[in-house]
N, C-alpha and C. Protein backbone atom coordinates (compact mmCIF):
# COMPACT_ATOMS: atom_id res chain seq x y z
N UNK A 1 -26.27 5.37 -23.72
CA UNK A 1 -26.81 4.11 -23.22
C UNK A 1 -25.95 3.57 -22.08
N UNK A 2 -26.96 3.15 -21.62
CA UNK A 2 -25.97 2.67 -19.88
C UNK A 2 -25.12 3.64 -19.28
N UNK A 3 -25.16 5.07 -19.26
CA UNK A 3 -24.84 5.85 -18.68
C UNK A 3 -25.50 6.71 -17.77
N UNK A 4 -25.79 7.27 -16.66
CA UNK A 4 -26.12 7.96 -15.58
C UNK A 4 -26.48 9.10 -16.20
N UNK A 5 -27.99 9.56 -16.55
CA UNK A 5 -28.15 11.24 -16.87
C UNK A 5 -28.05 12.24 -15.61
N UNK A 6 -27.87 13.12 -16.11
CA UNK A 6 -26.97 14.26 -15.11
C UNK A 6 -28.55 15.38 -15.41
N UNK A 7 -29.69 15.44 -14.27
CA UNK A 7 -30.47 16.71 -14.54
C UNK A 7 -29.80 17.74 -13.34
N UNK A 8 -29.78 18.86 -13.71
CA UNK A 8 -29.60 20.34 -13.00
C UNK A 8 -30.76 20.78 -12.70
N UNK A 9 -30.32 21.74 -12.04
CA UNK A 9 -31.73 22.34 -11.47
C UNK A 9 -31.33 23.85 -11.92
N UNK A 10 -32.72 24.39 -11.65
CA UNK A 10 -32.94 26.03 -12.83
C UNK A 10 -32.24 26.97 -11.80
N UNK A 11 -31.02 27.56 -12.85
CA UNK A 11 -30.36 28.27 -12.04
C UNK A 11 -30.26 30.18 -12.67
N UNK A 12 -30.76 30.70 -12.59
CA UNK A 12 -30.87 31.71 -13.52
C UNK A 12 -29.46 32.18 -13.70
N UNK A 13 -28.76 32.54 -15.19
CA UNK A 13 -27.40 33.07 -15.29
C UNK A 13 -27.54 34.88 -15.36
N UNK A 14 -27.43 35.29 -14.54
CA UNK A 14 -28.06 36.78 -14.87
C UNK A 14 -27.04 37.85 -15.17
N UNK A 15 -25.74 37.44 -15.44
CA UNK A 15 -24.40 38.26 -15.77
C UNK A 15 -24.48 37.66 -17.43
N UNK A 16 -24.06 39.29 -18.18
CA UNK A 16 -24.00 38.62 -19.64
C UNK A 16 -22.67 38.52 -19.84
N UNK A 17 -22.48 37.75 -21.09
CA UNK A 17 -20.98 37.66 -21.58
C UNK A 17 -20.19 39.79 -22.40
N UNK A 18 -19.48 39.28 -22.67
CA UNK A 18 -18.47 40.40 -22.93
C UNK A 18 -19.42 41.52 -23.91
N UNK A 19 -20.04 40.74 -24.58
CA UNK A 19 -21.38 41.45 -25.71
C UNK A 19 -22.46 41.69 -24.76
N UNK A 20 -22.57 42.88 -24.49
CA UNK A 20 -23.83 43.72 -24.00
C UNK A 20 -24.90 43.69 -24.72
N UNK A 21 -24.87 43.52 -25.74
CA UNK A 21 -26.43 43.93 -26.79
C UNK A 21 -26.81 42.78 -27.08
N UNK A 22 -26.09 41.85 -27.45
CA UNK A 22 -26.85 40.69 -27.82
C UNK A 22 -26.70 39.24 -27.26
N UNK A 23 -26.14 39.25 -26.18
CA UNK A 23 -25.73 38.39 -25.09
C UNK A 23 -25.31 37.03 -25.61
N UNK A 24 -24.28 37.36 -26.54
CA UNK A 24 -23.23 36.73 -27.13
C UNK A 24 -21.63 36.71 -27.43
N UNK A 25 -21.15 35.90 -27.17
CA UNK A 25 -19.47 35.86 -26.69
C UNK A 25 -19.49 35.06 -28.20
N UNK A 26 -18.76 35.94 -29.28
CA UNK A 26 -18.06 35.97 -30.73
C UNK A 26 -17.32 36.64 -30.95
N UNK A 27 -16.24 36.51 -30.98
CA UNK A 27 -15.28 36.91 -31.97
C UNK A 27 -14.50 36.27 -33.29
N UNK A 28 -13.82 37.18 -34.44
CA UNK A 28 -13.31 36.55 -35.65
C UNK A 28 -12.15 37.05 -35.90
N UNK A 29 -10.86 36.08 -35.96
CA UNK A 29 -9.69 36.86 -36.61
C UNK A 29 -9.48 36.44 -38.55
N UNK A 30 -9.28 37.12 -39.12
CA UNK A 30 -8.73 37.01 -40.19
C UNK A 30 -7.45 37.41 -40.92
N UNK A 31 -6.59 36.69 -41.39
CA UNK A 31 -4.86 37.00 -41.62
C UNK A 31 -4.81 36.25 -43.47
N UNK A 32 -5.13 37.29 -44.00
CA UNK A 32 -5.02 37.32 -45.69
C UNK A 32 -4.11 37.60 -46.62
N UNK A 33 -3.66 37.04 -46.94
CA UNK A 33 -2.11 37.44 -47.88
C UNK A 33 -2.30 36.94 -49.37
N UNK A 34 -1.45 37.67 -50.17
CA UNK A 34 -1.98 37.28 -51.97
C UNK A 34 -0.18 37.42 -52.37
N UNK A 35 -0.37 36.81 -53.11
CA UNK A 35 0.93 37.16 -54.02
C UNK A 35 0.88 36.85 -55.87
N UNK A 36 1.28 37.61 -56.32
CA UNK A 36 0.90 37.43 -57.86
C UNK A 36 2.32 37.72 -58.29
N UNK A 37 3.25 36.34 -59.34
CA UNK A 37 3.81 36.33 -60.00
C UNK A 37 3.97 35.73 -61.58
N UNK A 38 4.85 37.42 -62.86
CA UNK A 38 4.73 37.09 -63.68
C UNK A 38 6.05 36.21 -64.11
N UNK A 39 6.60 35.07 -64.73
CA UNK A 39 7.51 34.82 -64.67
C UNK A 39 7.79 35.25 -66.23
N UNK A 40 7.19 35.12 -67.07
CA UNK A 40 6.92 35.64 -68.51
C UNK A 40 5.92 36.79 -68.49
N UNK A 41 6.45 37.48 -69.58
CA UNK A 41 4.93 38.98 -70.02
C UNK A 41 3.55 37.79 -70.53
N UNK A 42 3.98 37.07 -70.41
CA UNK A 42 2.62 36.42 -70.87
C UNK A 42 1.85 35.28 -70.20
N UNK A 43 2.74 34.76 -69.10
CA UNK A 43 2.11 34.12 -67.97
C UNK A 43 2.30 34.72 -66.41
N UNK A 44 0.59 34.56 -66.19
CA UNK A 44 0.85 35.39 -64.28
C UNK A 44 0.14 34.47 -63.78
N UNK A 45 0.40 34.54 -62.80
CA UNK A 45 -0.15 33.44 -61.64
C UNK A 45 -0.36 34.09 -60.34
N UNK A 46 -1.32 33.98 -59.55
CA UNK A 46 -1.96 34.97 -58.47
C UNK A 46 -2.60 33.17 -57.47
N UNK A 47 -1.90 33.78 -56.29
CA UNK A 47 -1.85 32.70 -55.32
C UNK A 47 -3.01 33.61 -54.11
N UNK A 48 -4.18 33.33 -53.16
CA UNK A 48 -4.46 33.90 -52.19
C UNK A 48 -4.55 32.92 -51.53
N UNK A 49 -4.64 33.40 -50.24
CA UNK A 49 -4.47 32.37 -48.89
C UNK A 49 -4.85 33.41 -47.82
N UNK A 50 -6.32 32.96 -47.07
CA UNK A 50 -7.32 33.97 -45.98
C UNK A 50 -7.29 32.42 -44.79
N UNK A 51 -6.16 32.99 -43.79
CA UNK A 51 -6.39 31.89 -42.44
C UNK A 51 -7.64 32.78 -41.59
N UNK A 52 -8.71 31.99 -41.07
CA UNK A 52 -9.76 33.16 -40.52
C UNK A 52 -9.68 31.80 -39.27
N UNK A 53 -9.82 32.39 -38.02
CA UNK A 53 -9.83 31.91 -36.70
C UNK A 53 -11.18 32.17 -36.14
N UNK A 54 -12.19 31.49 -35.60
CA UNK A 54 -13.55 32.60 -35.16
C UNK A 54 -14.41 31.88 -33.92
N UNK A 55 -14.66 32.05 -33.34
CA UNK A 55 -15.65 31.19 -32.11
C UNK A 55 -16.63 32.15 -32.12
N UNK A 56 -17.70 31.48 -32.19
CA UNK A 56 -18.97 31.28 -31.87
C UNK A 56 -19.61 31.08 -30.20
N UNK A 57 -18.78 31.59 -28.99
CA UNK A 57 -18.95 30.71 -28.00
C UNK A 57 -19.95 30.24 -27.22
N UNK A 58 -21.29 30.97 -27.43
CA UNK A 58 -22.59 30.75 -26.60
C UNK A 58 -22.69 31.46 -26.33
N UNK A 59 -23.67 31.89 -25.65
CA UNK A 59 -24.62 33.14 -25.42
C UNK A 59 -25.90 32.75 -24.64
N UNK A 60 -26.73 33.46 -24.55
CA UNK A 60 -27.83 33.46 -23.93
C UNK A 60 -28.98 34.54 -24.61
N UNK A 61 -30.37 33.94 -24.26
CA UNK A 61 -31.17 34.96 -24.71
C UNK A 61 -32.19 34.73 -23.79
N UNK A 62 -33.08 35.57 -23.68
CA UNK A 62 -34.42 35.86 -23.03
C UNK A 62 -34.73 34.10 -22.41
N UNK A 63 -34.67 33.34 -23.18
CA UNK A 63 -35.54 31.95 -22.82
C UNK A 63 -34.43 30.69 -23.04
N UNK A 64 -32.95 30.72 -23.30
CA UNK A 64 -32.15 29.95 -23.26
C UNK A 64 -30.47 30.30 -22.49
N UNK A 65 -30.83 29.39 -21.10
CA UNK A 65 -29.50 30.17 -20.38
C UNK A 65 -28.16 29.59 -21.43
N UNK A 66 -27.38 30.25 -20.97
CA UNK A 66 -25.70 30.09 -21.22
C UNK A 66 -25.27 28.41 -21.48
N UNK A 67 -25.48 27.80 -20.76
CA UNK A 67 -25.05 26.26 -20.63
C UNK A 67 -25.99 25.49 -21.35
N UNK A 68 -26.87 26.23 -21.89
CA UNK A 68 -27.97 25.35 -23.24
C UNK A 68 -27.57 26.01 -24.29
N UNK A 69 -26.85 26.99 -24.22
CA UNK A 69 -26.73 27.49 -25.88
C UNK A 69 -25.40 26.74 -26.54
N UNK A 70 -25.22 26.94 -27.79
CA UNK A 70 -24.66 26.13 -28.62
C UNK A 70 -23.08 27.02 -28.93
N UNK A 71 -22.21 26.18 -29.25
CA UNK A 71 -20.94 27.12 -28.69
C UNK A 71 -19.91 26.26 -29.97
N UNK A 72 -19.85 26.83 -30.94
CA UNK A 72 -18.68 26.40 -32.45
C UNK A 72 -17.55 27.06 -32.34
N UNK A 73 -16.35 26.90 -33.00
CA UNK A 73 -15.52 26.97 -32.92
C UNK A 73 -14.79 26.66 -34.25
N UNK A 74 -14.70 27.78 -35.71
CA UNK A 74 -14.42 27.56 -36.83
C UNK A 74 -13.36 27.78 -36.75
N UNK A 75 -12.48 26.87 -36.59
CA UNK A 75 -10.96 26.21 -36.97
C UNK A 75 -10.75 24.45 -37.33
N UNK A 76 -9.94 24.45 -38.34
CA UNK A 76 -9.65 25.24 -39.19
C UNK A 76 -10.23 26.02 -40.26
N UNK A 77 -10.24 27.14 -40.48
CA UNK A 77 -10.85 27.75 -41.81
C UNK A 77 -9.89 28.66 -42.58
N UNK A 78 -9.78 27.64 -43.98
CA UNK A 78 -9.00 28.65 -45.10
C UNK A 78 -9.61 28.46 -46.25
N UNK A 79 -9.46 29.62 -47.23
CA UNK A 79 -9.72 30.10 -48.35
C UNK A 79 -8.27 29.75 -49.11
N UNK A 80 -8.46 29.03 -50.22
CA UNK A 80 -6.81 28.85 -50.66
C UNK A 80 -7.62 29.39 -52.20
N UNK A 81 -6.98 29.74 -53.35
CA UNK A 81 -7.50 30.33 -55.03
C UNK A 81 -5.92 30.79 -55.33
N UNK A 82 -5.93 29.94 -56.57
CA UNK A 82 -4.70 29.49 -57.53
C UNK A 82 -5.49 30.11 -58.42
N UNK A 83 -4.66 30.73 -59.63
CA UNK A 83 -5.11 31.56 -60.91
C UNK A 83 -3.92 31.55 -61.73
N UNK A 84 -4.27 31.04 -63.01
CA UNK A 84 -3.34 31.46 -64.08
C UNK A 84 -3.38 32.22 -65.57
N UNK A 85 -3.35 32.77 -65.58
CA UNK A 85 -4.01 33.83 -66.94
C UNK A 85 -2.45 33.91 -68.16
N UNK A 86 -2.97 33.51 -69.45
CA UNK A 86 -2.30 33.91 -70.39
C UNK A 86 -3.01 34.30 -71.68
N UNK A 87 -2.16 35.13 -72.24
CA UNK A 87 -2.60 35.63 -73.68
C UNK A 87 -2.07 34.18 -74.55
N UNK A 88 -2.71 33.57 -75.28
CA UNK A 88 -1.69 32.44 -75.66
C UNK A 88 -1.47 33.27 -77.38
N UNK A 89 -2.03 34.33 -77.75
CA UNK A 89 -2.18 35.00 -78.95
C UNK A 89 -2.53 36.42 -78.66
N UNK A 90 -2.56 36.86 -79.80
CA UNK A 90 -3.19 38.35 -79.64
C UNK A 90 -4.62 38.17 -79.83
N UNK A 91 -5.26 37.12 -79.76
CA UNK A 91 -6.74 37.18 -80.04
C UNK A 91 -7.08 36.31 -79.06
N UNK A 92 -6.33 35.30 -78.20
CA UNK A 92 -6.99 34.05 -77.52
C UNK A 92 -6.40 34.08 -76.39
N UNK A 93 -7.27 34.35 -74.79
CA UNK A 93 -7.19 34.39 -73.45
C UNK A 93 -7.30 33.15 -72.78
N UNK A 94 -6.62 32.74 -71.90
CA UNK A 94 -6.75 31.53 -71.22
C UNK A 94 -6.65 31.44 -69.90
N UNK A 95 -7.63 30.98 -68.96
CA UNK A 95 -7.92 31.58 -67.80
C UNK A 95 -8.43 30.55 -66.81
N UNK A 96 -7.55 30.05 -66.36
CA UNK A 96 -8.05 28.73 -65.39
C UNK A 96 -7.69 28.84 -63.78
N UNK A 97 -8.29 28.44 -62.83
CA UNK A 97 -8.14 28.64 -61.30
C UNK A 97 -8.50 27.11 -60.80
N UNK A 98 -8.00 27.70 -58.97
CA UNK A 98 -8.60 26.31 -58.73
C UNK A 98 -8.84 26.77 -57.43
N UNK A 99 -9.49 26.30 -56.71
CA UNK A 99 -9.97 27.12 -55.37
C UNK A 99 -10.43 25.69 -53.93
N UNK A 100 -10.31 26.18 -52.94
CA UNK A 100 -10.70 25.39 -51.95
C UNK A 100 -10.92 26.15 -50.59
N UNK A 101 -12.02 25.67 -50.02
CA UNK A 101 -12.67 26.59 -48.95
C UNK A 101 -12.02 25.03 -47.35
N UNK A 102 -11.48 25.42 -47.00
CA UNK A 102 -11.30 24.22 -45.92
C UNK A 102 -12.27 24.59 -44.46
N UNK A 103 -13.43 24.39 -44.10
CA UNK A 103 -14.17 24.65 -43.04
C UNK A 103 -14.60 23.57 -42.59
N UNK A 104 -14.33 23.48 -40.72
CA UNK A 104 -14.82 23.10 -39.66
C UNK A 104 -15.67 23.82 -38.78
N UNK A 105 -16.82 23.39 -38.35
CA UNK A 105 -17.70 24.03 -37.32
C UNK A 105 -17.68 22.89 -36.04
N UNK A 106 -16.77 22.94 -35.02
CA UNK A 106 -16.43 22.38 -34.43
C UNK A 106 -17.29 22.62 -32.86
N UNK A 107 -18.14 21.79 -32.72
CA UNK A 107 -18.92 22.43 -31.63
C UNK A 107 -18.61 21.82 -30.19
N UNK A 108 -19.06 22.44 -29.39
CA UNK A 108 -18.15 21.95 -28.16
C UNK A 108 -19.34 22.46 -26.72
N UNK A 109 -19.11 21.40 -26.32
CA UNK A 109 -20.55 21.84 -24.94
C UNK A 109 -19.43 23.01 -24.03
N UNK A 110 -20.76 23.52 -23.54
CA UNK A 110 -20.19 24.96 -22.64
C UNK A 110 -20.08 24.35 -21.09
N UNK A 111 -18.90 25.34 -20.41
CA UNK A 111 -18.62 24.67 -19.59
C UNK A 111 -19.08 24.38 -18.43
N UNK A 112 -18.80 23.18 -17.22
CA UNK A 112 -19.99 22.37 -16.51
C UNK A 112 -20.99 21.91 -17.13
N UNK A 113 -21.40 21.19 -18.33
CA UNK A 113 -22.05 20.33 -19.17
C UNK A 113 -20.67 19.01 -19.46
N UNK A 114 -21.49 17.97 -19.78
CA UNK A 114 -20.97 16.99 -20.04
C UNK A 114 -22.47 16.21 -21.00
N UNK A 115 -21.31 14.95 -21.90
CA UNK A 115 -22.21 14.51 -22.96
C UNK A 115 -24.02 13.62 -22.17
N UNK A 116 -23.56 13.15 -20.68
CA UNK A 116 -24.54 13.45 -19.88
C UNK A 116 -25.53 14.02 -19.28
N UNK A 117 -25.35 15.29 -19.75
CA UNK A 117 -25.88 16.43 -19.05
C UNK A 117 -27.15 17.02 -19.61
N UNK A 118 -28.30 16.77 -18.84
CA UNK A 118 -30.00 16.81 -19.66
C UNK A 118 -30.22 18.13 -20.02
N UNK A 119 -30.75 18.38 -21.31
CA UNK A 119 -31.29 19.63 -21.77
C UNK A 119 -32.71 19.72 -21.32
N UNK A 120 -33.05 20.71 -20.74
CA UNK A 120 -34.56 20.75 -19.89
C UNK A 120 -35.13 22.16 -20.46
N UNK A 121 -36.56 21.68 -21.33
CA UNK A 121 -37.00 22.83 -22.00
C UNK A 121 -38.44 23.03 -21.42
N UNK A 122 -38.52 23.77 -20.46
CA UNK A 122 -39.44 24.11 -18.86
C UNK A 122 -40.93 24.76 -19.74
N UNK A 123 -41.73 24.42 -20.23
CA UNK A 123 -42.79 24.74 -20.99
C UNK A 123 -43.25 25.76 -19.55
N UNK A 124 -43.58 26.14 -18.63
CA UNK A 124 -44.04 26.80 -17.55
C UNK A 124 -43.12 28.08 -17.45
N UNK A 125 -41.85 27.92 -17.20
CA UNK A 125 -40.89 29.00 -17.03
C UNK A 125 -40.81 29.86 -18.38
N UNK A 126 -40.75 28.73 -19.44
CA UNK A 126 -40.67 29.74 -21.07
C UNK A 126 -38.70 29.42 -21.27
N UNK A 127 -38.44 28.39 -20.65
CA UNK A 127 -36.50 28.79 -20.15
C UNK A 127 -36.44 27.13 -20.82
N UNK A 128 -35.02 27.07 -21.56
CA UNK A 128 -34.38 25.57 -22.09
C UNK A 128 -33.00 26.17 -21.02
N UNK A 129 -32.38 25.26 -20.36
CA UNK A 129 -31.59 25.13 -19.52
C UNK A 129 -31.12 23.78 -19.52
N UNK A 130 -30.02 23.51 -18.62
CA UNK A 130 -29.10 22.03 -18.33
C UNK A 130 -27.67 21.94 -19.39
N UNK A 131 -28.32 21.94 -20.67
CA UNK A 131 -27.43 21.59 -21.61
C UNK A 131 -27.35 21.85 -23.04
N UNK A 132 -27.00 21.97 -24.05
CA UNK A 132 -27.69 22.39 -25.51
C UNK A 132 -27.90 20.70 -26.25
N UNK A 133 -29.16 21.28 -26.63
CA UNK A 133 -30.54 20.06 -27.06
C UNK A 133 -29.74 19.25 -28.03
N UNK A 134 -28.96 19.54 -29.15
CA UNK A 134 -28.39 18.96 -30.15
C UNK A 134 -26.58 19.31 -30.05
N UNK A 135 -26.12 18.66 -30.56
CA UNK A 135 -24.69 18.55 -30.48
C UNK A 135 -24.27 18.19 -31.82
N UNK A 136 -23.24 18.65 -32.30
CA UNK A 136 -23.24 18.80 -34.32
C UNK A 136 -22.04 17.93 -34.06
N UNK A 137 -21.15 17.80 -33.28
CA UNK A 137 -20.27 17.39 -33.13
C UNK A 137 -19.04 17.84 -33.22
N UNK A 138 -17.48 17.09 -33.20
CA UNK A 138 -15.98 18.08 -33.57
C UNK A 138 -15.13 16.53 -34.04
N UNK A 139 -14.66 16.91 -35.45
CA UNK A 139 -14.63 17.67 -36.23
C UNK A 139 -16.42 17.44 -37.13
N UNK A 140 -16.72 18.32 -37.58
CA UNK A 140 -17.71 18.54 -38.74
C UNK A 140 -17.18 19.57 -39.69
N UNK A 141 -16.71 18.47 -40.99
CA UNK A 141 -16.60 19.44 -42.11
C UNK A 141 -17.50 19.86 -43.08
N UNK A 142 -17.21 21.01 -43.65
CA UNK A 142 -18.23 21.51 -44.58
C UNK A 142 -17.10 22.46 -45.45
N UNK A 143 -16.43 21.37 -46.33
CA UNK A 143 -15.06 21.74 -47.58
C UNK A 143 -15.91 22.01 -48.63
N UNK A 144 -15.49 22.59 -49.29
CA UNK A 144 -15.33 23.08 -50.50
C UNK A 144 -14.52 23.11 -51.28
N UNK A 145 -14.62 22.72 -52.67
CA UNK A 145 -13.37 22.50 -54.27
C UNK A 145 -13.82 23.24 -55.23
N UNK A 146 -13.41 24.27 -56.14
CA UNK A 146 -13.86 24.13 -57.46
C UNK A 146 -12.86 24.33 -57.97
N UNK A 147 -12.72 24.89 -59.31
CA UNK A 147 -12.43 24.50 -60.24
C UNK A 147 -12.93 25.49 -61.11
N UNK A 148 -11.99 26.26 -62.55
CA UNK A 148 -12.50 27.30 -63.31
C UNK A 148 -12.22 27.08 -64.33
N UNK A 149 -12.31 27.27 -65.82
CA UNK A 149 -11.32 27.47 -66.91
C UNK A 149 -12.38 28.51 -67.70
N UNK A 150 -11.95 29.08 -68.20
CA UNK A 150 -12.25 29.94 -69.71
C UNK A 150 -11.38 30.15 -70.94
N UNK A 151 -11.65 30.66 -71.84
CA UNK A 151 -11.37 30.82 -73.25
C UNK A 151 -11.61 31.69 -73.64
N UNK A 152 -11.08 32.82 -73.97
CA UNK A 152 -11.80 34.03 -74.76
C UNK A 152 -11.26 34.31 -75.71
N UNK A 153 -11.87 34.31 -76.93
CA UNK A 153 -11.52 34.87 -78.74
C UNK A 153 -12.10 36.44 -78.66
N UNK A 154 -11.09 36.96 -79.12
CA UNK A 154 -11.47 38.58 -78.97
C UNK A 154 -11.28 39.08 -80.66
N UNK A 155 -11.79 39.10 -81.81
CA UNK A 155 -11.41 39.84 -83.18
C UNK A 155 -12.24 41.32 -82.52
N UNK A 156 -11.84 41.80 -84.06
CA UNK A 156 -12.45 43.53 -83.97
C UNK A 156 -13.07 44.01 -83.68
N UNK A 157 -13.85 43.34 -83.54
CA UNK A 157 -15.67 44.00 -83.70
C UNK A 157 -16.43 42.42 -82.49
N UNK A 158 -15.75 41.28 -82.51
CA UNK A 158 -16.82 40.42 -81.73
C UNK A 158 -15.95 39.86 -80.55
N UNK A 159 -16.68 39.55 -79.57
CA UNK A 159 -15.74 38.39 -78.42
C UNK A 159 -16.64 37.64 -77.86
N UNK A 160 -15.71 36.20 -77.95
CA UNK A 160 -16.84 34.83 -77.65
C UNK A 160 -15.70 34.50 -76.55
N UNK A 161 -16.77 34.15 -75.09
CA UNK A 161 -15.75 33.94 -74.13
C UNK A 161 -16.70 31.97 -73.88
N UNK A 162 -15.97 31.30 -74.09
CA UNK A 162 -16.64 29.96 -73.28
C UNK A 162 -15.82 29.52 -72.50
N UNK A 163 -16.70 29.13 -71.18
CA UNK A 163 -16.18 28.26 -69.78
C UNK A 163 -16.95 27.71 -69.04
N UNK A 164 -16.18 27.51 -67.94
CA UNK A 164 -16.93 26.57 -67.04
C UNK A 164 -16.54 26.40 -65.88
N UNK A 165 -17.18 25.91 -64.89
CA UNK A 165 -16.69 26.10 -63.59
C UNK A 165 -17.28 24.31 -62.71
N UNK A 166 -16.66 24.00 -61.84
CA UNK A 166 -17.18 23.13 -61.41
C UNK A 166 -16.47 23.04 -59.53
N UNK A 167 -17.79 22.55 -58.95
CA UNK A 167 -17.54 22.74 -57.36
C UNK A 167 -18.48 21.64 -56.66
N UNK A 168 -17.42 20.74 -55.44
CA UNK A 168 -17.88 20.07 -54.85
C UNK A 168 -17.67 20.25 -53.59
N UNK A 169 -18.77 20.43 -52.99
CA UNK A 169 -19.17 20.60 -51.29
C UNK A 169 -18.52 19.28 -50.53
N UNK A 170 -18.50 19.30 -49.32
CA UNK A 170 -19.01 18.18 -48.33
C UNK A 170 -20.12 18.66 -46.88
């Protein structure tokens, strides 16, 4: 509101990005490490931790140039899962975790666009150009929590395992 819209004019982008086949600029790093310690024969504990780095950067296709497509940027993203397992008996297992997914989809206009800058979807040409139509925003989270426990009774002949799990999004 009360700002100056910015229209472009149709400029065809006819060089693709680094991806030949599907005229998309993505890449993903991932750096995963675990460690599991027993401090007793009867308690272990197993720690993981997945840092994943990844852009999404825009692309183009047949009917949407480069500077209309939509361009994310998932950082931060980690996987964290805590685990603790004990025999508390020779018949009774105890088995509880706790887990958290930490994700951002951090989107970001491509460059020469500004929050000004008109998305023009040319019903004649078949082409959306100027700018990308929607904007998700930065930061946008989408976390994740849960939560585990079990119980397992094991005699000779039967085993009754009860649990439960519980997980909250954003």
């Amino acid at each position: 509101p009360g700002a100056d819209l910015e229209v472009v004019k149709y400029d065809p982008w006819v060089d693709r990005p680094f991806d030949s086949r599907s005229g998309r600029w993505v890449w993903y790093d991932s750096f995963l490490g675990r460690a599991t310690w027993q401090p007793t024969p009867r308690n272990k504990i197993n720690f993981l931790f997945d840092h994943q780095v990844a852009c999404n950067c825009g692309g183009t296709t047949s009917n949407i140039l480069n500077e209309a497509g939509s361009g994310y940027r998932f950082e931060p993203n980690k996987f964290m899962q805590l685990t603790y397992n004990s025999p508390i008996t020779s018949k009774l297992l105890l088995e509880v975790g706790v887990g958290a997914s930490i994700s951002q989809w951090n989107a970001f206009r491509q460059t020469g666009t500004t929050a000004n800058t008109v998305s023009i979807t040319d019903v004649g040409l078949g082409k959306t150009y100027g700018a990308v139509a929607t904007y998700r925003g930065h930061p946008d989270y989408t976390n994740r929590y849960t939560q585990r426990a079990a119980l397992t009774y094991v005699t000779g002949a039967h085993t009754l395992k009860l649990g439960g799990s519980y997980m909250v999004g954003y």
